[in-house]
C-alpha atoms as a PDB file:
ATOM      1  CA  UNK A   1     103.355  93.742 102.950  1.00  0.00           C
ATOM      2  CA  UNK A   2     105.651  94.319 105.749  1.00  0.00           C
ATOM      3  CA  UNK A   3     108.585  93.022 103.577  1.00  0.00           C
ATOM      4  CA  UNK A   4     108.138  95.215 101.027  1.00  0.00           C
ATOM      5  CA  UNK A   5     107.787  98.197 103.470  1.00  0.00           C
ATOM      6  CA  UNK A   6     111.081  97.460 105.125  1.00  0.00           C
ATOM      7  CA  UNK A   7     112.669  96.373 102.216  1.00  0.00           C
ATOM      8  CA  UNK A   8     115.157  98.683 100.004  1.00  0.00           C
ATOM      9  CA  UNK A   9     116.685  99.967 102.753  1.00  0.00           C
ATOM     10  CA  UNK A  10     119.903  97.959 102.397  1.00  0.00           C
ATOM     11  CA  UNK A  11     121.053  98.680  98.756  1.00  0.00           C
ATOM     12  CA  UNK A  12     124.862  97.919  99.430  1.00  0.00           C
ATOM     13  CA  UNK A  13     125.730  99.272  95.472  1.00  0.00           C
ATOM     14  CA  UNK A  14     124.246 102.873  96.553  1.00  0.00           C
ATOM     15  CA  UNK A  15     127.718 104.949  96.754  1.00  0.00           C
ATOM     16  CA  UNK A  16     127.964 106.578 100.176  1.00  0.00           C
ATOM     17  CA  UNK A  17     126.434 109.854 100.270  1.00  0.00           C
ATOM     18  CA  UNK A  18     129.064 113.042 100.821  1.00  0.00           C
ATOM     19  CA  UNK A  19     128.524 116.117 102.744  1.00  0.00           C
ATOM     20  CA  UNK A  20     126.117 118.136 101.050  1.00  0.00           C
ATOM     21  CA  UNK A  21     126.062 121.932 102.450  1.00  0.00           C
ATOM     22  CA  UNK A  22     122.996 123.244 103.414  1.00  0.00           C
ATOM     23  CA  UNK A  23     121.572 125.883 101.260  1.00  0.00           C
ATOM     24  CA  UNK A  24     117.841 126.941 100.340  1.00  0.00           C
ATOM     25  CA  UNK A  25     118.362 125.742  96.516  1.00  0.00           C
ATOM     26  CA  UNK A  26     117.713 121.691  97.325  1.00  0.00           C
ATOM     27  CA  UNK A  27     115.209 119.206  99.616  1.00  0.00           C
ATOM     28  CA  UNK A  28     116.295 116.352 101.122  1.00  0.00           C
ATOM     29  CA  UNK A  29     114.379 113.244 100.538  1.00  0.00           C
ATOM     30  CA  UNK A  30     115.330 110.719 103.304  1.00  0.00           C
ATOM     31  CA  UNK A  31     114.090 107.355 103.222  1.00  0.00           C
ATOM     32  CA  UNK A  32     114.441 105.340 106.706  1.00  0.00           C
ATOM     33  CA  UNK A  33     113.375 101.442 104.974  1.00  0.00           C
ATOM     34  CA  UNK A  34     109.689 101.858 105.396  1.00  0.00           C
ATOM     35  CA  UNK A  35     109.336 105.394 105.998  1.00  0.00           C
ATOM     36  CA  UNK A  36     110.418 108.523 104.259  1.00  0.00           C
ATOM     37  CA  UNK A  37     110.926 112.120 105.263  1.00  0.00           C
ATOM     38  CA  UNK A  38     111.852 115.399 104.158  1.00  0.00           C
ATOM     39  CA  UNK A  39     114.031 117.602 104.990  1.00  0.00           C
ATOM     40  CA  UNK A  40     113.343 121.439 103.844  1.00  0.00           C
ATOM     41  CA  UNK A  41     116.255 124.160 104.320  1.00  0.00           C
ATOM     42  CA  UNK A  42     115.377 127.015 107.107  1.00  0.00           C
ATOM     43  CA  UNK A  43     116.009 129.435 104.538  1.00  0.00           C
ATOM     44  CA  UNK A  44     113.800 128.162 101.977  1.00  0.00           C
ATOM     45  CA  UNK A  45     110.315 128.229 104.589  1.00  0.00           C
ATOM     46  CA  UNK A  46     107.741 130.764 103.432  1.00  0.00           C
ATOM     47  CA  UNK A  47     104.694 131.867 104.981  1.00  0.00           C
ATOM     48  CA  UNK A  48     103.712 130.470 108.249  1.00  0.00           C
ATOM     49  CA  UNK A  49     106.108 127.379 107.831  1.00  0.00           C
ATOM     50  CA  UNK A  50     108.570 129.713 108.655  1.00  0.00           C
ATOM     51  CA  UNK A  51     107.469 130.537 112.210  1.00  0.00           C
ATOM     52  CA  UNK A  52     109.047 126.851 112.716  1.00  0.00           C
ATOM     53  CA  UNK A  53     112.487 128.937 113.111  1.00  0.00           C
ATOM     54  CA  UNK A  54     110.766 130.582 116.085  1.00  0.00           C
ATOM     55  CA  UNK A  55     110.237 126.650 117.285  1.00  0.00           C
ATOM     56  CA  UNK A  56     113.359 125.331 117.011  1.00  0.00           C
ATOM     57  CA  UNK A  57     116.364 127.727 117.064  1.00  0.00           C
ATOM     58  CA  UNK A  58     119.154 127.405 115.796  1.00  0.00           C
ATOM     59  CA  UNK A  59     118.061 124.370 113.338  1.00  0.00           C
ATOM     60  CA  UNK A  60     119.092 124.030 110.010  1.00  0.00           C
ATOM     61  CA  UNK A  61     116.817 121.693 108.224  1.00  0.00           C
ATOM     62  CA  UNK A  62     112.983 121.511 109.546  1.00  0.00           C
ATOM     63  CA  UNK A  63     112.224 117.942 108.928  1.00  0.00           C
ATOM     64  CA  UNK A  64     108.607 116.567 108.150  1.00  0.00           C
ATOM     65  CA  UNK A  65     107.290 113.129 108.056  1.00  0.00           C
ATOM     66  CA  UNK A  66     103.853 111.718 108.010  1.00  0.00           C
ATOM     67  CA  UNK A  67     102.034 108.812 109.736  1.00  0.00           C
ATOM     68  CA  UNK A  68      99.220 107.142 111.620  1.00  0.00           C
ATOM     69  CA  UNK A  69      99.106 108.681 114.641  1.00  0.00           C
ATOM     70  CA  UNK A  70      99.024 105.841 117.316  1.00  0.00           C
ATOM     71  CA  UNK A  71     101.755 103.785 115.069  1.00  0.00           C
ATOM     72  CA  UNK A  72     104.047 106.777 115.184  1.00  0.00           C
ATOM     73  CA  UNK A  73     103.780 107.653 118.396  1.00  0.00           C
ATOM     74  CA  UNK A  74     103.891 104.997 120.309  1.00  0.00           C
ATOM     75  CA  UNK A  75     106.985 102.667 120.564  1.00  0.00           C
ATOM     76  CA  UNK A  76     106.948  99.657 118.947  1.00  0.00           C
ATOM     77  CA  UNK A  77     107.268  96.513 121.097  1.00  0.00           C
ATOM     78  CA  UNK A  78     106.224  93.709 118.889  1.00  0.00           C
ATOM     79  CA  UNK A  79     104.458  91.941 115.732  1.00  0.00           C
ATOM     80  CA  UNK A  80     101.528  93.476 116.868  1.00  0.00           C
ATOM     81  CA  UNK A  81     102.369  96.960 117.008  1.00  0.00           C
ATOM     82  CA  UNK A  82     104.004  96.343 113.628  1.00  0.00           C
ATOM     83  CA  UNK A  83     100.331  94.890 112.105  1.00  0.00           C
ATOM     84  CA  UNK A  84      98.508  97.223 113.174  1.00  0.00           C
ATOM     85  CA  UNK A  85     100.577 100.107 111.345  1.00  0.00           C
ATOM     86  CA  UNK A  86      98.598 100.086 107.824  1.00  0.00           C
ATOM     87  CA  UNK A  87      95.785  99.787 108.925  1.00  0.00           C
ATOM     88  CA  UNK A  88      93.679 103.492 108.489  1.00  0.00           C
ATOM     89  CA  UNK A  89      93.564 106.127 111.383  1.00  0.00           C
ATOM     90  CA  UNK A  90      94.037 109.858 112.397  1.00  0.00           C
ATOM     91  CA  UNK A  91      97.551 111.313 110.950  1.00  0.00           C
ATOM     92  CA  UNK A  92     100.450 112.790 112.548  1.00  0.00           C
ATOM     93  CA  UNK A  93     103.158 114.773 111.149  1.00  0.00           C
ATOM     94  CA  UNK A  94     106.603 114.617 113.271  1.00  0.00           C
ATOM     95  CA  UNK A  95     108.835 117.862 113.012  1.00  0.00           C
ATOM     96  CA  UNK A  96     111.711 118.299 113.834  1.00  0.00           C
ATOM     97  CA  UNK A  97     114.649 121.214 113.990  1.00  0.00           C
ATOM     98  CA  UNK A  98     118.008 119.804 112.569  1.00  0.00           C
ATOM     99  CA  UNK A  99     121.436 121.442 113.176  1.00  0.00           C
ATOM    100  CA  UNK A 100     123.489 119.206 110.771  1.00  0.00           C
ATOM    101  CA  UNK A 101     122.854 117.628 106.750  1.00  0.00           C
ATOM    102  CA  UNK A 102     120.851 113.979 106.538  1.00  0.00           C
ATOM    103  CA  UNK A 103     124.189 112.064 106.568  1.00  0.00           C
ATOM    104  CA  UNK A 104     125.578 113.185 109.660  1.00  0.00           C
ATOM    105  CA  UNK A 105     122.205 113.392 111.567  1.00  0.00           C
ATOM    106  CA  UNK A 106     121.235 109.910 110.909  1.00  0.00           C
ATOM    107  CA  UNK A 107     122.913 106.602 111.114  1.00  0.00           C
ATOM    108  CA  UNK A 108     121.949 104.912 108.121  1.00  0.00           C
ATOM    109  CA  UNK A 109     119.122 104.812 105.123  1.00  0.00           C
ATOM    110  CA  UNK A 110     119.227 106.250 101.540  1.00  0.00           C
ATOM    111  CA  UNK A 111     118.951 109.862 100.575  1.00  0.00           C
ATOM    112  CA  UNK A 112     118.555 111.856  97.498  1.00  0.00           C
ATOM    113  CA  UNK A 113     118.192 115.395  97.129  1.00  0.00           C
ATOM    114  CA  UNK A 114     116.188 117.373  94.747  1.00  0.00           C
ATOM    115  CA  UNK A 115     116.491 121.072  93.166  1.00  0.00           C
ATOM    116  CA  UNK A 116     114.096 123.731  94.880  1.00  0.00           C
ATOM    117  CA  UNK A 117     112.814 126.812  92.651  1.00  0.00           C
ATOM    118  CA  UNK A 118     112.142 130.207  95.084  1.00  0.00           C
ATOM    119  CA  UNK A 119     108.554 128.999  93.771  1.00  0.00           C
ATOM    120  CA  UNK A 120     108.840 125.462  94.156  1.00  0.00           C
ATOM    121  CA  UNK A 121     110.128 126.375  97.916  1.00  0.00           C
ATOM    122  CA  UNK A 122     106.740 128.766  98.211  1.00  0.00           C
ATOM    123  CA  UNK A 123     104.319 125.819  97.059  1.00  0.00           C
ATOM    124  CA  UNK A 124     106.595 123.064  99.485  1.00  0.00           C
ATOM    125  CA  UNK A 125     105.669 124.959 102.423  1.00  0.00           C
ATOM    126  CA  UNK A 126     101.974 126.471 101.943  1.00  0.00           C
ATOM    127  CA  UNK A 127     101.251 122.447 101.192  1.00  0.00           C
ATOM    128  CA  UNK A 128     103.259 121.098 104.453  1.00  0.00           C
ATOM    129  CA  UNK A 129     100.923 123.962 106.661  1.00  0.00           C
ATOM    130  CA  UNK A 130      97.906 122.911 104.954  1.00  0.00           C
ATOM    131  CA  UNK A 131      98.530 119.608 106.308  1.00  0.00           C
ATOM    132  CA  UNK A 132      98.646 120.658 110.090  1.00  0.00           C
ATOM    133  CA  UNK A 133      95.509 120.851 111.835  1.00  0.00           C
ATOM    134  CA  UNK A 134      95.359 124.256 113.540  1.00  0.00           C
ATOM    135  CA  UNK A 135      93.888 125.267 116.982  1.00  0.00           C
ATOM    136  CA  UNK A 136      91.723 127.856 117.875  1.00  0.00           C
ATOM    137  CA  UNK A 137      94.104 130.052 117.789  1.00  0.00           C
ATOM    138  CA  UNK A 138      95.151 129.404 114.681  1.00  0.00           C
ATOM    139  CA  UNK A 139      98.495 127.104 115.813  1.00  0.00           C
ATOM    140  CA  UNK A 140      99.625 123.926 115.000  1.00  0.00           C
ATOM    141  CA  UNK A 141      97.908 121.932 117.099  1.00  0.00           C
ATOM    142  CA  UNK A 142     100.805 119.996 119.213  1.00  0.00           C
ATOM    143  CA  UNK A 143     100.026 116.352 120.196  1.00  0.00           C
ATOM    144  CA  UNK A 144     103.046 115.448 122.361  1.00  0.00           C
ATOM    145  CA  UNK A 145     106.910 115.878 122.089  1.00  0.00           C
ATOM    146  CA  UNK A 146     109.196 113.459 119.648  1.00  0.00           C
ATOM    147  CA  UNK A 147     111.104 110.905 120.866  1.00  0.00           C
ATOM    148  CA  UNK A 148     114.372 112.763 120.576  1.00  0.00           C
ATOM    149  CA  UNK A 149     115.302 116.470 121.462  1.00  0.00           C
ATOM    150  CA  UNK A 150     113.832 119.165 119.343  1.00  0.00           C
ATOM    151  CA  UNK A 151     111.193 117.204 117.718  1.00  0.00           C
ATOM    152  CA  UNK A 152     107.189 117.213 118.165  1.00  0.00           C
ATOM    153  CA  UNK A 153     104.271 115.438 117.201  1.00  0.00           C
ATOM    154  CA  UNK A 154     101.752 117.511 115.325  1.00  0.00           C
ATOM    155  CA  UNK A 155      97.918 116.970 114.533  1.00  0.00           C
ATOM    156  CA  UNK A 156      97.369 116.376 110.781  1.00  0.00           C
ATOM    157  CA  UNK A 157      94.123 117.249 108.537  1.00  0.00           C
ATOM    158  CA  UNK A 158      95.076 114.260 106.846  1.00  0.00           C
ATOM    159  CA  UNK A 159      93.746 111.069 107.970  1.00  0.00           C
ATOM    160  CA  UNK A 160      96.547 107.407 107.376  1.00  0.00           C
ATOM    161  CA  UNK A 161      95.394 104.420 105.470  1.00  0.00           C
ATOM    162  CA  UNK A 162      96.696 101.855 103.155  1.00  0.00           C
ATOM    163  CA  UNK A 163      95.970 103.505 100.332  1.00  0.00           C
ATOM    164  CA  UNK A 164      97.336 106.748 101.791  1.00  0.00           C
ATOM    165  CA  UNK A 165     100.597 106.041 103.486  1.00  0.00           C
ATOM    166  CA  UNK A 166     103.481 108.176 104.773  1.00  0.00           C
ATOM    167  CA  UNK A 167     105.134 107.662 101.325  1.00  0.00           C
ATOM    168  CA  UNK A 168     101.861 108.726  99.408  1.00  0.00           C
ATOM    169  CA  UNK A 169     102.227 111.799 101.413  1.00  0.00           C
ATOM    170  CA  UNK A 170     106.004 112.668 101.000  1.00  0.00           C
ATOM    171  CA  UNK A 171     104.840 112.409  97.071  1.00  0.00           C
ATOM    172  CA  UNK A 172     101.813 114.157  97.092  1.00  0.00           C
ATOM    173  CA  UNK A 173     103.446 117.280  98.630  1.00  0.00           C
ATOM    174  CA  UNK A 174     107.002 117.015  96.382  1.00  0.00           C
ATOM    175  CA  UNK A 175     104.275 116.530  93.824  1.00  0.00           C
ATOM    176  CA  UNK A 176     102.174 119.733  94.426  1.00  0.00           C
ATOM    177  CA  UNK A 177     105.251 122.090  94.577  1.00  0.00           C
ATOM    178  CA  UNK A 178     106.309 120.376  91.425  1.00  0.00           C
ATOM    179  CA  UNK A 179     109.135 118.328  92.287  1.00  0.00           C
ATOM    180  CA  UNK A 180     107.719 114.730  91.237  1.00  0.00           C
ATOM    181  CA  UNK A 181     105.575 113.601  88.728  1.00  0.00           C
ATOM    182  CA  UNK A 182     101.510 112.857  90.158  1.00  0.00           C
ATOM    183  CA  UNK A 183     101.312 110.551  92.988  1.00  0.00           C
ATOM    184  CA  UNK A 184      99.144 108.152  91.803  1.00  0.00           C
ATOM    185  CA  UNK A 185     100.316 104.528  92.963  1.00  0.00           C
ATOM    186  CA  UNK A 186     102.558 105.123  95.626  1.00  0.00           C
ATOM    187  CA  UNK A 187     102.197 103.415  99.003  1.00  0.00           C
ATOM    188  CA  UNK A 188     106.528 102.291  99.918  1.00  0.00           C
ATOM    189  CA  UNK A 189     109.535 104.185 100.383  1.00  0.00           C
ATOM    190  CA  UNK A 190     110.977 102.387  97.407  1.00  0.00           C
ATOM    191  CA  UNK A 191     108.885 103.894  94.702  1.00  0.00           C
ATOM    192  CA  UNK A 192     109.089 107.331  96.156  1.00  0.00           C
ATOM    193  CA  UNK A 193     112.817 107.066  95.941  1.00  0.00           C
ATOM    194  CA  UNK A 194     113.238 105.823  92.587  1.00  0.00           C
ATOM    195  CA  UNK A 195     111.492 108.917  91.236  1.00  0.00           C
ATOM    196  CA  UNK A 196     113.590 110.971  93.672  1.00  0.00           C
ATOM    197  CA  UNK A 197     116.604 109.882  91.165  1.00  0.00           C
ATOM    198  CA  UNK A 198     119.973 109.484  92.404  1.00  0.00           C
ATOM    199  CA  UNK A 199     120.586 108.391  95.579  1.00  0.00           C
ATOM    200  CA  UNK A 200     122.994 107.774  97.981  1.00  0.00           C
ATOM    201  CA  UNK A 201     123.315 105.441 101.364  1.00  0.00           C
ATOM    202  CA  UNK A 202     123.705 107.635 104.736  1.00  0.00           C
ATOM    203  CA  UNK A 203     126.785 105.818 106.603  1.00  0.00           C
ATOM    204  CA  UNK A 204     126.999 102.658 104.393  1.00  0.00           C
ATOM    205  CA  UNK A 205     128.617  99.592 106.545  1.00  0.00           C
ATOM    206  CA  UNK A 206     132.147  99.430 106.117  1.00  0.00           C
ATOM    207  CA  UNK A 207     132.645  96.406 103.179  1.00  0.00           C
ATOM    208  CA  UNK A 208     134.341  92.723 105.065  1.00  0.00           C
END
């Protein structure tokens, strides 16, 4: 299992992805080997989403990604820590504000990017809030900060399992703002990517 969730991450035929301006008419899809996250233009947040502005200044992209709580916020330091991953648990969403495009934040992994409707952008962000767990006040509920500068670690409604992983998720929501066909099925990064379409490899190695 662990192969196939770090596996597809080195697709060395994937042409290397070129700077794509920022602009609230696409989504980022960004796939990290075993883990995939999206990343949603400032301008396109509606509704409450949008008070993530207020949270991170200055950012460009707000990106979201989903996980088990104690796998994703904790380092990992082993086989163990790595075992214990799929296995089910409370959920975490990690946000964070970024001031520059997927392929000049990131060092590597495979990206694709999909067209976003005014009303596909609407639907994107009521279903990314309906996924934080809220606090008396009504606020994202925040568990601890990210492990790099303007991210955070967010309560989830949403509970982790094998069966629901942080790829199910990235397809369930592109799914419900009508971006991707149903969900059904998916568990790796691989087979949310290859309904993303075409893709592209952030920082390909340089060929021998």
């Amino acid at each position: 299992m662990l192969s196939s969730l770090l596996g597809g991450c080195g697709d060395a035929t994937l042409p290397a992805c070129v700077p794509a301006p920022i602009d609230a008419r696409k989504v980022f899809v960004i796939d990290h080997g075993w883990h995939t996250d999206l990343a949603i233009p400032a301008a396109a947040l509606h509704g409450r989403l949008a008070g993530f502005r207020a949270v991170f200044p200055g950012m460009r992209l707000l990106l979201v990604g989903f996980g088990r709580r104690t796998f994703m916020t904790a380092p990992v330091h082993g086989l163990a820590d790595l075992l214990i991953g799929p296995f089910p648990g409370e959920g975490t969403l990690l946000i964070a504000g970024l001031t520059a495009p997927p392929d000049v934040a990131y060092d590597e992994g495979r990206m694709a990017t999909l067209p976003l409707s005014a009303d596909a952008a609407r639907r994107l962000s009521d279903t990314v809030w309906n996924t934080l767990r809220l606090d008396p006040q009504g606020d994202p509920e925040v568990i601890a900060n990210g492990f790099f500068p303007g991210s955070r670690f967010y309560r989830s409604r949403v509970g982790y399992s094998g069966a629901y992983t942080c790829n199910s998720w990235t397809d369930d929501v592109l799914h419900r703002a009508g971006l991707m066909p149903g969900p059904a099925g998916i568990i790796f990064a691989g087979q949310v990517m290859a309904r993303a379409g075409t893709l592209c490899a952030i920082n390909p190695p340089a060929a021998d």
